[in-house]
PDB file of N, CA and C in Angstrom:
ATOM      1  N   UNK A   1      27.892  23.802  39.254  1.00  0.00           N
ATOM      2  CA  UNK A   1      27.753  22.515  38.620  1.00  0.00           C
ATOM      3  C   UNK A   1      26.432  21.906  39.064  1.00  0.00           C
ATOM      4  N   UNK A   2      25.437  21.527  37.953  1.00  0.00           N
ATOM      5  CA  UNK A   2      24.367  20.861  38.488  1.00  0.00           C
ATOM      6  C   UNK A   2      24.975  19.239  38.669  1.00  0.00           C
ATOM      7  N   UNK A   3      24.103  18.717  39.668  1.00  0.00           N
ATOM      8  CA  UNK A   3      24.450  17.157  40.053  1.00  0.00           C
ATOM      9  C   UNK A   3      23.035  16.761  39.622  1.00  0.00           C
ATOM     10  N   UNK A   4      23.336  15.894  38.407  1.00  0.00           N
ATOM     11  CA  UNK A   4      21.838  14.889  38.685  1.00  0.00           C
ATOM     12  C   UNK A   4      21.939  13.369  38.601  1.00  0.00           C
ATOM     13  N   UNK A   5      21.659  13.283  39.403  1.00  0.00           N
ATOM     14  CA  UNK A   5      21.361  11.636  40.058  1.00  0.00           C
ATOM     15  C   UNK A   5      20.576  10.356  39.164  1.00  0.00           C
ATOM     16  N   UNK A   6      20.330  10.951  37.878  1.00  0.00           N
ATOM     17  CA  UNK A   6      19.127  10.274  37.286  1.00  0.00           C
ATOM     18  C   UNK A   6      20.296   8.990  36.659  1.00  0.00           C
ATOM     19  N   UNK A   7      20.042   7.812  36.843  1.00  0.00           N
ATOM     20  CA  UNK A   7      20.772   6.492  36.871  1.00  0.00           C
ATOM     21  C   UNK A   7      20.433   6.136  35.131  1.00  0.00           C
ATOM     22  N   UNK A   8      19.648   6.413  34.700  1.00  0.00           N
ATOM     23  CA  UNK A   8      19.377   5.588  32.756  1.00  0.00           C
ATOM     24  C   UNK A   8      18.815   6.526  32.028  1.00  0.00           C
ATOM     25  N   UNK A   9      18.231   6.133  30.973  1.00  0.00           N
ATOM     26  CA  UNK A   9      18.503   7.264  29.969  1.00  0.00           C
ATOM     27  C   UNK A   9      16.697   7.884  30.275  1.00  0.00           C
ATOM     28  N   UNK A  10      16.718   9.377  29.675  1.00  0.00           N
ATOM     29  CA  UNK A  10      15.305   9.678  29.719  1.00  0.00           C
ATOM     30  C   UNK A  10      14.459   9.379  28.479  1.00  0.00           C
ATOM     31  N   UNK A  11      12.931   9.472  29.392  1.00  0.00           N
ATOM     32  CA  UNK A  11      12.064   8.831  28.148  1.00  0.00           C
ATOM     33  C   UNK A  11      12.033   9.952  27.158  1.00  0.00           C
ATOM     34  N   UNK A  12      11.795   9.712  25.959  1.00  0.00           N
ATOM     35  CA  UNK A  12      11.655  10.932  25.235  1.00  0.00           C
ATOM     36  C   UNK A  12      10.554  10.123  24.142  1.00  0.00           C
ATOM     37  N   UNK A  13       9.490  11.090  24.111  1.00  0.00           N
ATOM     38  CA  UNK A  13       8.547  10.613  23.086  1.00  0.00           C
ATOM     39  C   UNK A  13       7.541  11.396  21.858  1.00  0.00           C
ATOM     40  N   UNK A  14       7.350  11.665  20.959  1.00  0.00           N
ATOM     41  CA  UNK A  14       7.292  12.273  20.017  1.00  0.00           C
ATOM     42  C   UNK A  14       5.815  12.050  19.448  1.00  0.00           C
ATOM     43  N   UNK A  15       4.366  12.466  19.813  1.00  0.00           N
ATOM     44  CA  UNK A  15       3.419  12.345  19.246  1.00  0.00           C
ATOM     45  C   UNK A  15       3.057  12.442  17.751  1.00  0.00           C
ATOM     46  N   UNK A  16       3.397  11.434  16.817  1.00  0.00           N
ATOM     47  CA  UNK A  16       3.212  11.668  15.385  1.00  0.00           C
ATOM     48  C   UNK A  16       1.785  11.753  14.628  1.00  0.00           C
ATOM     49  N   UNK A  17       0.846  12.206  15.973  1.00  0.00           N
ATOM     50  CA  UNK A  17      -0.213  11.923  14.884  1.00  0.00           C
ATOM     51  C   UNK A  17      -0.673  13.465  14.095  1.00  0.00           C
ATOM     52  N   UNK A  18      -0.348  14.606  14.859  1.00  0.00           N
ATOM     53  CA  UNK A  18      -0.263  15.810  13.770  1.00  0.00           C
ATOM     54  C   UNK A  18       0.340  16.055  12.543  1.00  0.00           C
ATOM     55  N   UNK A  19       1.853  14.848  12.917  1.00  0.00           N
ATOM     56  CA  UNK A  19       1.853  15.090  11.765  1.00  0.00           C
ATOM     57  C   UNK A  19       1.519  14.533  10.260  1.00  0.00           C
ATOM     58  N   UNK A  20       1.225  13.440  11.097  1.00  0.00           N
ATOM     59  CA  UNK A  20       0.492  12.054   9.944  1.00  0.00           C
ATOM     60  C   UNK A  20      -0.696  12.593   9.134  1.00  0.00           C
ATOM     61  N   UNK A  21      -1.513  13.929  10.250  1.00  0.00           N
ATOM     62  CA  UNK A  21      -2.541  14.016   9.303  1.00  0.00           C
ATOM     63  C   UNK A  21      -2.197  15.108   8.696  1.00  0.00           C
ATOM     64  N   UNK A  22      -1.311  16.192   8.843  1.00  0.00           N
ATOM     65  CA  UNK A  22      -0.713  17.051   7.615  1.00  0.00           C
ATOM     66  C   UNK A  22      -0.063  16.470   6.556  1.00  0.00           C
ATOM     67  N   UNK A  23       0.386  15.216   6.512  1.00  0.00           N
ATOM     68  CA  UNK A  23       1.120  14.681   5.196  1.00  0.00           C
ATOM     69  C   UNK A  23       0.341  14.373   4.693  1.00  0.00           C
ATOM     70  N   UNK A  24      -1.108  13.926   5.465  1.00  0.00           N
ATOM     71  CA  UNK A  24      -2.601  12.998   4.652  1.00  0.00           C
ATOM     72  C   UNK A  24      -2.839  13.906   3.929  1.00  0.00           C
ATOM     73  N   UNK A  25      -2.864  15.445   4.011  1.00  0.00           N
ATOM     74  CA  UNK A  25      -3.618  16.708   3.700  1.00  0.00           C
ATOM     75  C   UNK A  25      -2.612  16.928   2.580  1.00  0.00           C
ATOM     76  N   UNK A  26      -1.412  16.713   2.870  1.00  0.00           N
ATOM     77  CA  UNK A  26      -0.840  17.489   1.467  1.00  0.00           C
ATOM     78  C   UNK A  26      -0.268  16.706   0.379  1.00  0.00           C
ATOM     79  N   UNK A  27      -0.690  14.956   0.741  1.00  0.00           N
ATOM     80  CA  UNK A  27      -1.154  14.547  -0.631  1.00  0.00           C
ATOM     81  C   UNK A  27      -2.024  14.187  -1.164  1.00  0.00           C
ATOM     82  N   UNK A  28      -3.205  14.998  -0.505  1.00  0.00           N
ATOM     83  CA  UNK A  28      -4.835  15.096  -0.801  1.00  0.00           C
ATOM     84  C   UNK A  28      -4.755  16.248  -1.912  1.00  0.00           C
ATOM     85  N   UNK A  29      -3.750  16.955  -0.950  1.00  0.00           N
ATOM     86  CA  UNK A  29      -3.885  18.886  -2.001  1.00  0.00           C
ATOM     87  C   UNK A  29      -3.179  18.289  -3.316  1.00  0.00           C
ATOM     88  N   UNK A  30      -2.182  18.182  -3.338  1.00  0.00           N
ATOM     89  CA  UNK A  30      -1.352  17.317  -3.787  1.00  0.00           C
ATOM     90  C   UNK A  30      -2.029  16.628  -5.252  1.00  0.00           C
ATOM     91  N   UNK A  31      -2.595  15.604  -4.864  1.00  0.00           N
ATOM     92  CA  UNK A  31      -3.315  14.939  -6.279  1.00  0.00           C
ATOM     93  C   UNK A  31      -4.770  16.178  -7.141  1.00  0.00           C
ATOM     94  N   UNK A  32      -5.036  17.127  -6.053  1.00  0.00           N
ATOM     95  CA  UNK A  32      -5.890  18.404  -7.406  1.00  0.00           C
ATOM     96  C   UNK A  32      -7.227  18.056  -6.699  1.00  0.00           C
ATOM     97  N   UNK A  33      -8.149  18.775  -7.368  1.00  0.00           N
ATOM     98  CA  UNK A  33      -9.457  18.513  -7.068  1.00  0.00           C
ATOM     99  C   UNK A  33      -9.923  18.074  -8.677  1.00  0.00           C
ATOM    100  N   UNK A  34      -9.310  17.605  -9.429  1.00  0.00           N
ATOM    101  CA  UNK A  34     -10.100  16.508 -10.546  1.00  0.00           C
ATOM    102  C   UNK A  34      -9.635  15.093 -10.529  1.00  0.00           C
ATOM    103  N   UNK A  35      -8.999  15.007  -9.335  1.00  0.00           N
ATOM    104  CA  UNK A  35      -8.387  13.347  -8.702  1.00  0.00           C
ATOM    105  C   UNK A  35      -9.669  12.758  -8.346  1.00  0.00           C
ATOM    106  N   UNK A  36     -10.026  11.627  -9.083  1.00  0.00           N
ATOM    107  CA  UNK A  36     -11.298  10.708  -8.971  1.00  0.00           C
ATOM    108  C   UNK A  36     -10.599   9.062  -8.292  1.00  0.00           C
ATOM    109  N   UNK A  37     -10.921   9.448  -7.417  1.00  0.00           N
ATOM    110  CA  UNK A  37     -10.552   7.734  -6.659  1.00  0.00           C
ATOM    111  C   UNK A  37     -11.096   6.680  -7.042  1.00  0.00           C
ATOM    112  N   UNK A  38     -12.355   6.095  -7.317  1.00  0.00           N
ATOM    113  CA  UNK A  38     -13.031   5.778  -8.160  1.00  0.00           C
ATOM    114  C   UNK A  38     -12.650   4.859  -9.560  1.00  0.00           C
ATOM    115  N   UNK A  39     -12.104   6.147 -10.019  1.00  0.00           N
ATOM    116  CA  UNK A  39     -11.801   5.790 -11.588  1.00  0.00           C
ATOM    117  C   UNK A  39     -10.119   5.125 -11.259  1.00  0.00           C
ATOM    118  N   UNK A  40      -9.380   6.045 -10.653  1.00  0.00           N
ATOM    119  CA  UNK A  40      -8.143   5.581 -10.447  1.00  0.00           C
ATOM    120  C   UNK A  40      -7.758   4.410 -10.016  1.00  0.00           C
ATOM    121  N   UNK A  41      -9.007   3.453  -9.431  1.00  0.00           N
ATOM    122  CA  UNK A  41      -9.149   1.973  -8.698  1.00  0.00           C
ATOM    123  C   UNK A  41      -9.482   1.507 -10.250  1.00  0.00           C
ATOM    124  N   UNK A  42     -10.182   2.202 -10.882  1.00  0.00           N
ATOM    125  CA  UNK A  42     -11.119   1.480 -12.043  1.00  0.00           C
ATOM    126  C   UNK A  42      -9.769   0.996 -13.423  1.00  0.00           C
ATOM    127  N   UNK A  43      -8.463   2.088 -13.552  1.00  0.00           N
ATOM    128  CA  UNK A  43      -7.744   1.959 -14.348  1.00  0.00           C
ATOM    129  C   UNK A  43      -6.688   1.052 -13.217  1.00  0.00           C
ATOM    130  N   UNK A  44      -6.501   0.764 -12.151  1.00  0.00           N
ATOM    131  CA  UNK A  44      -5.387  -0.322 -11.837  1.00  0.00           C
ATOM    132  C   UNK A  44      -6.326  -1.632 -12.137  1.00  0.00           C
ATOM    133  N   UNK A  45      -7.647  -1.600 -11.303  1.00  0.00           N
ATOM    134  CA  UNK A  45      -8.182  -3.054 -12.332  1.00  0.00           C
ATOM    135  C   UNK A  45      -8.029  -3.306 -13.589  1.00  0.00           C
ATOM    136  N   UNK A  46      -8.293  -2.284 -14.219  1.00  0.00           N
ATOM    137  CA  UNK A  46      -8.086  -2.784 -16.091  1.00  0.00           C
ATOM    138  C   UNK A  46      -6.345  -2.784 -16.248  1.00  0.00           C
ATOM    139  N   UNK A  47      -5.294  -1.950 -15.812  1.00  0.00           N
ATOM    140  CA  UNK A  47      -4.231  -2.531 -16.204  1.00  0.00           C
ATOM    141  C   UNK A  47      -3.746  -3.967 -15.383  1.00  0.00           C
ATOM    142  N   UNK A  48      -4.367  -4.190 -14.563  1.00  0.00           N
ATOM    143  CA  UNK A  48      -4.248  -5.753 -13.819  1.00  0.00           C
ATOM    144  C   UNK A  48      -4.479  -6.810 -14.394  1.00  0.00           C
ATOM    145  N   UNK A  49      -5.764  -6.713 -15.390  1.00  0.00           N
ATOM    146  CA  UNK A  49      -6.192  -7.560 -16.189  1.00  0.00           C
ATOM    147  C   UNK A  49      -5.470  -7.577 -17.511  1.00  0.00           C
ATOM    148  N   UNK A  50      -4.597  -6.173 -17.990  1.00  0.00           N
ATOM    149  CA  UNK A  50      -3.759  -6.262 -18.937  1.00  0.00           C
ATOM    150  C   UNK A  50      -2.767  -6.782 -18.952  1.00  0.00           C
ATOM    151  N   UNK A  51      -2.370  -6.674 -17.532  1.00  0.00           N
ATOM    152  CA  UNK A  51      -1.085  -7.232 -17.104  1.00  0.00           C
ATOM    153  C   UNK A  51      -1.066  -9.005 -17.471  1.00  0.00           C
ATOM    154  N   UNK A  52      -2.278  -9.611 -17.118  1.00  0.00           N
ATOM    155  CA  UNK A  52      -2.184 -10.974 -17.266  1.00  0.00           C
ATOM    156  C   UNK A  52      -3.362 -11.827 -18.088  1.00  0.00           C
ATOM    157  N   UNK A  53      -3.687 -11.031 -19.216  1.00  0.00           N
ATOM    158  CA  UNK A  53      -4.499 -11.460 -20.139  1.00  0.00           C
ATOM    159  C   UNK A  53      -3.206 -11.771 -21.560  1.00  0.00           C
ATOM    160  N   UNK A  54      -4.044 -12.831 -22.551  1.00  0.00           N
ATOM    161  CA  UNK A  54      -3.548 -13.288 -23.692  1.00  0.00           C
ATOM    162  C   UNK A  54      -1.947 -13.859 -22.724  1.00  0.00           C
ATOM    163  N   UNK A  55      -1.815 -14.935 -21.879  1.00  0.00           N
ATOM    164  CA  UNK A  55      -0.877 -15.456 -21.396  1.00  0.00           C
ATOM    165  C   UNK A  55      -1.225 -17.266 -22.108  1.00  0.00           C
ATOM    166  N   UNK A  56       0.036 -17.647 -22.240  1.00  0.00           N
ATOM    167  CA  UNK A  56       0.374 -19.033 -23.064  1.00  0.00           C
ATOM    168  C   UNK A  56      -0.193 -19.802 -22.215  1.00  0.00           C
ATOM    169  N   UNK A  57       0.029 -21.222 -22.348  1.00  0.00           N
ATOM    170  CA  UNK A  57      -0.085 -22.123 -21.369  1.00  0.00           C
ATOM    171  C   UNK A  57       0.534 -22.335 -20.104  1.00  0.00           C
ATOM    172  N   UNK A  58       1.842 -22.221 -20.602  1.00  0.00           N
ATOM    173  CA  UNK A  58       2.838 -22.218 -19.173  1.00  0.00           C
ATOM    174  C   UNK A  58       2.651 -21.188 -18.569  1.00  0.00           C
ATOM    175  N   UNK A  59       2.735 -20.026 -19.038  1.00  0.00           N
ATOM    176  CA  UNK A  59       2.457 -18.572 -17.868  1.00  0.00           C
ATOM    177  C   UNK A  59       1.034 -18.843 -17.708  1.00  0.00           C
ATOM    178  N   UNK A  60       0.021 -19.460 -18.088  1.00  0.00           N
ATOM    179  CA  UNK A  60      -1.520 -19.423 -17.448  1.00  0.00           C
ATOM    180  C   UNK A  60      -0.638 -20.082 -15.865  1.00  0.00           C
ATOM    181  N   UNK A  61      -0.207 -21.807 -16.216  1.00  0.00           N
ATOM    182  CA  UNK A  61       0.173 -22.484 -14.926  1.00  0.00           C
ATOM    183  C   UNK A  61       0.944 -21.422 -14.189  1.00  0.00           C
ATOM    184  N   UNK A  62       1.722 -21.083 -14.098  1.00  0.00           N
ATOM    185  CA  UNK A  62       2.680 -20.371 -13.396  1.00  0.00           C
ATOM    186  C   UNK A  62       1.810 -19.255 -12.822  1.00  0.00           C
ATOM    187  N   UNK A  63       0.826 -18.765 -13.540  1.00  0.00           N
ATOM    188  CA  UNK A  63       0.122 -17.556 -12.685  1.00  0.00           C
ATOM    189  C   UNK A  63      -0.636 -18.163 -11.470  1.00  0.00           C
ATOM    190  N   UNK A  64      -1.565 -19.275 -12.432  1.00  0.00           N
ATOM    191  CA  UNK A  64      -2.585 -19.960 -11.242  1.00  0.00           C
ATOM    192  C   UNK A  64      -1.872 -20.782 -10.422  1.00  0.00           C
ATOM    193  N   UNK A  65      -0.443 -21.000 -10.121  1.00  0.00           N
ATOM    194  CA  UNK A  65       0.415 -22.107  -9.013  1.00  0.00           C
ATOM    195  C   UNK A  65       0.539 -20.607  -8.156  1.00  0.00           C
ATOM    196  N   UNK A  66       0.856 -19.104  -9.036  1.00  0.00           N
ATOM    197  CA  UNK A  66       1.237 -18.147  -7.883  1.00  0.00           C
ATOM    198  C   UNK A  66       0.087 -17.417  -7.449  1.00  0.00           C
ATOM    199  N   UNK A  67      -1.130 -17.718  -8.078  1.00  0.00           N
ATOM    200  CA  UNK A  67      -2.329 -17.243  -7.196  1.00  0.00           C
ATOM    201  C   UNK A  67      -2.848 -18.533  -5.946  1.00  0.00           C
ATOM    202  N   UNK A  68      -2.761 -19.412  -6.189  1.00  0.00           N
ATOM    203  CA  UNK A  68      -2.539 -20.480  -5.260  1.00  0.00           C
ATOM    204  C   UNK A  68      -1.461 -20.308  -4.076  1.00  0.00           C
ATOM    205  N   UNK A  69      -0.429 -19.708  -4.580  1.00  0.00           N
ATOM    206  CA  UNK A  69       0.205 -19.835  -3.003  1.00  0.00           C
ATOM    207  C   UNK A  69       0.214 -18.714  -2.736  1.00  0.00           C
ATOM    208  N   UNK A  70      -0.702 -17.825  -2.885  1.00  0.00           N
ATOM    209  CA  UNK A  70      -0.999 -16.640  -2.568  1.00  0.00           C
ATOM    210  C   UNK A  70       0.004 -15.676  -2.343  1.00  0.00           C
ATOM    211  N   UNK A  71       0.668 -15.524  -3.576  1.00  0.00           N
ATOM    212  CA  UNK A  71       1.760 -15.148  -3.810  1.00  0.00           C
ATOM    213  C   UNK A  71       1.708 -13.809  -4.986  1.00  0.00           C
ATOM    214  N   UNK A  72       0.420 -13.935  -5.920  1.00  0.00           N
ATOM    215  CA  UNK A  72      -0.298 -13.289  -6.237  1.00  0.00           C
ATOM    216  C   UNK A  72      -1.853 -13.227  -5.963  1.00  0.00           C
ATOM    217  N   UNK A  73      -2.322 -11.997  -6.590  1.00  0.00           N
ATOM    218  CA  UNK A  73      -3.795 -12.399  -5.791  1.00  0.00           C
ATOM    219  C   UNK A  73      -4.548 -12.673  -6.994  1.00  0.00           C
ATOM    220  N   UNK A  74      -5.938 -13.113  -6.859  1.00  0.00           N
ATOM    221  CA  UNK A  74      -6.525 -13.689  -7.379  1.00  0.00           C
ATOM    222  C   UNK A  74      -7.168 -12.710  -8.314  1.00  0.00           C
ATOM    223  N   UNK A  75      -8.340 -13.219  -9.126  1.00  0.00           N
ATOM    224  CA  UNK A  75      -9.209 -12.028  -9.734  1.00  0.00           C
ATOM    225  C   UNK A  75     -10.451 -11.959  -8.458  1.00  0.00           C
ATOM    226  N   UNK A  76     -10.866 -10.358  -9.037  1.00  0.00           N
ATOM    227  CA  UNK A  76     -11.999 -10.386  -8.145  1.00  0.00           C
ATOM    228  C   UNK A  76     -11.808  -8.921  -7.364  1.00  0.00           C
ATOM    229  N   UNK A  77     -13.034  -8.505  -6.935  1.00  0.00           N
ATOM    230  CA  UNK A  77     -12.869  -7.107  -6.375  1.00  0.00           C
ATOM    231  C   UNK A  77     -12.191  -7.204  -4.749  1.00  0.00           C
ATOM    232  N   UNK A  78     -11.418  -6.293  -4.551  1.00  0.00           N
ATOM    233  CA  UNK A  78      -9.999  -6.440  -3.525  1.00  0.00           C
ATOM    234  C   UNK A  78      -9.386  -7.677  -3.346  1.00  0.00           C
ATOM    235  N   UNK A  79      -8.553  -7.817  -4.165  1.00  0.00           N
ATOM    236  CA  UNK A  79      -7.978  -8.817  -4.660  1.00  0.00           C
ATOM    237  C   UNK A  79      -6.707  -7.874  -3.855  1.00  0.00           C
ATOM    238  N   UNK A  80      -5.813  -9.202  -3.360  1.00  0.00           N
ATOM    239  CA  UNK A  80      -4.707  -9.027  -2.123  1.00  0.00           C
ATOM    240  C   UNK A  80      -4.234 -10.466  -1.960  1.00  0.00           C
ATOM    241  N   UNK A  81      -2.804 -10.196  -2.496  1.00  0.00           N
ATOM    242  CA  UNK A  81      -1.807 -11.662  -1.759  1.00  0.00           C
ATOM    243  C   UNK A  81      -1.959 -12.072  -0.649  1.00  0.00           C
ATOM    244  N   UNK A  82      -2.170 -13.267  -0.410  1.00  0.00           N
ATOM    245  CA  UNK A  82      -2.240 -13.611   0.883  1.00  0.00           C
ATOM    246  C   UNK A  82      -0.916 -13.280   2.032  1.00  0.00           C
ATOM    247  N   UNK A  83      -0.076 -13.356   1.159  1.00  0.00           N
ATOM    248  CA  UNK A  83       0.995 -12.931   1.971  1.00  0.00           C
ATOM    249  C   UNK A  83       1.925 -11.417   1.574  1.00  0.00           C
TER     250      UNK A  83
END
């Protein structure tokens, strides 16, 4: 019978950064080599602007009260809710 004396639990700890950068890698491989980052920023801006173009009066207010409480984000390049 082993006796061990050790009073609380052991540390146990798990270095995740190998594997963080193999998941980086295989949804790099993943999106192809004709994946343009670039353009793919370039079509969420234009559907962003689709998203909230030709809006009435009341949805204009309601957008600009929720870009105000930064609740949505604003226009403009890196555009990000404040919260």
């Amino acid at each position: 019978m082993n006796q061990d004396n050790t009073t609380g639990p052991i540390p146990f700890t798990i270095d995740l950064t190998f594997e963080e950068a193999r998941r980086r890698a295989e949804v790099v491989a993943a999106l192809g080599p004709d994946w343009d980052p670039v353009a793919a920023l370039r079509g969420e801006d234009e559907a962003y602007a689709l998203l909230y173009s030709d809006l009435d009066a009341e949805q204009q207010r309601t957008y600009d009260l929720l870009v105000a409480a930064g609740v949505l984000p604003g226009e403009g390049p890196g555009r990000e809710a404040a919260h």
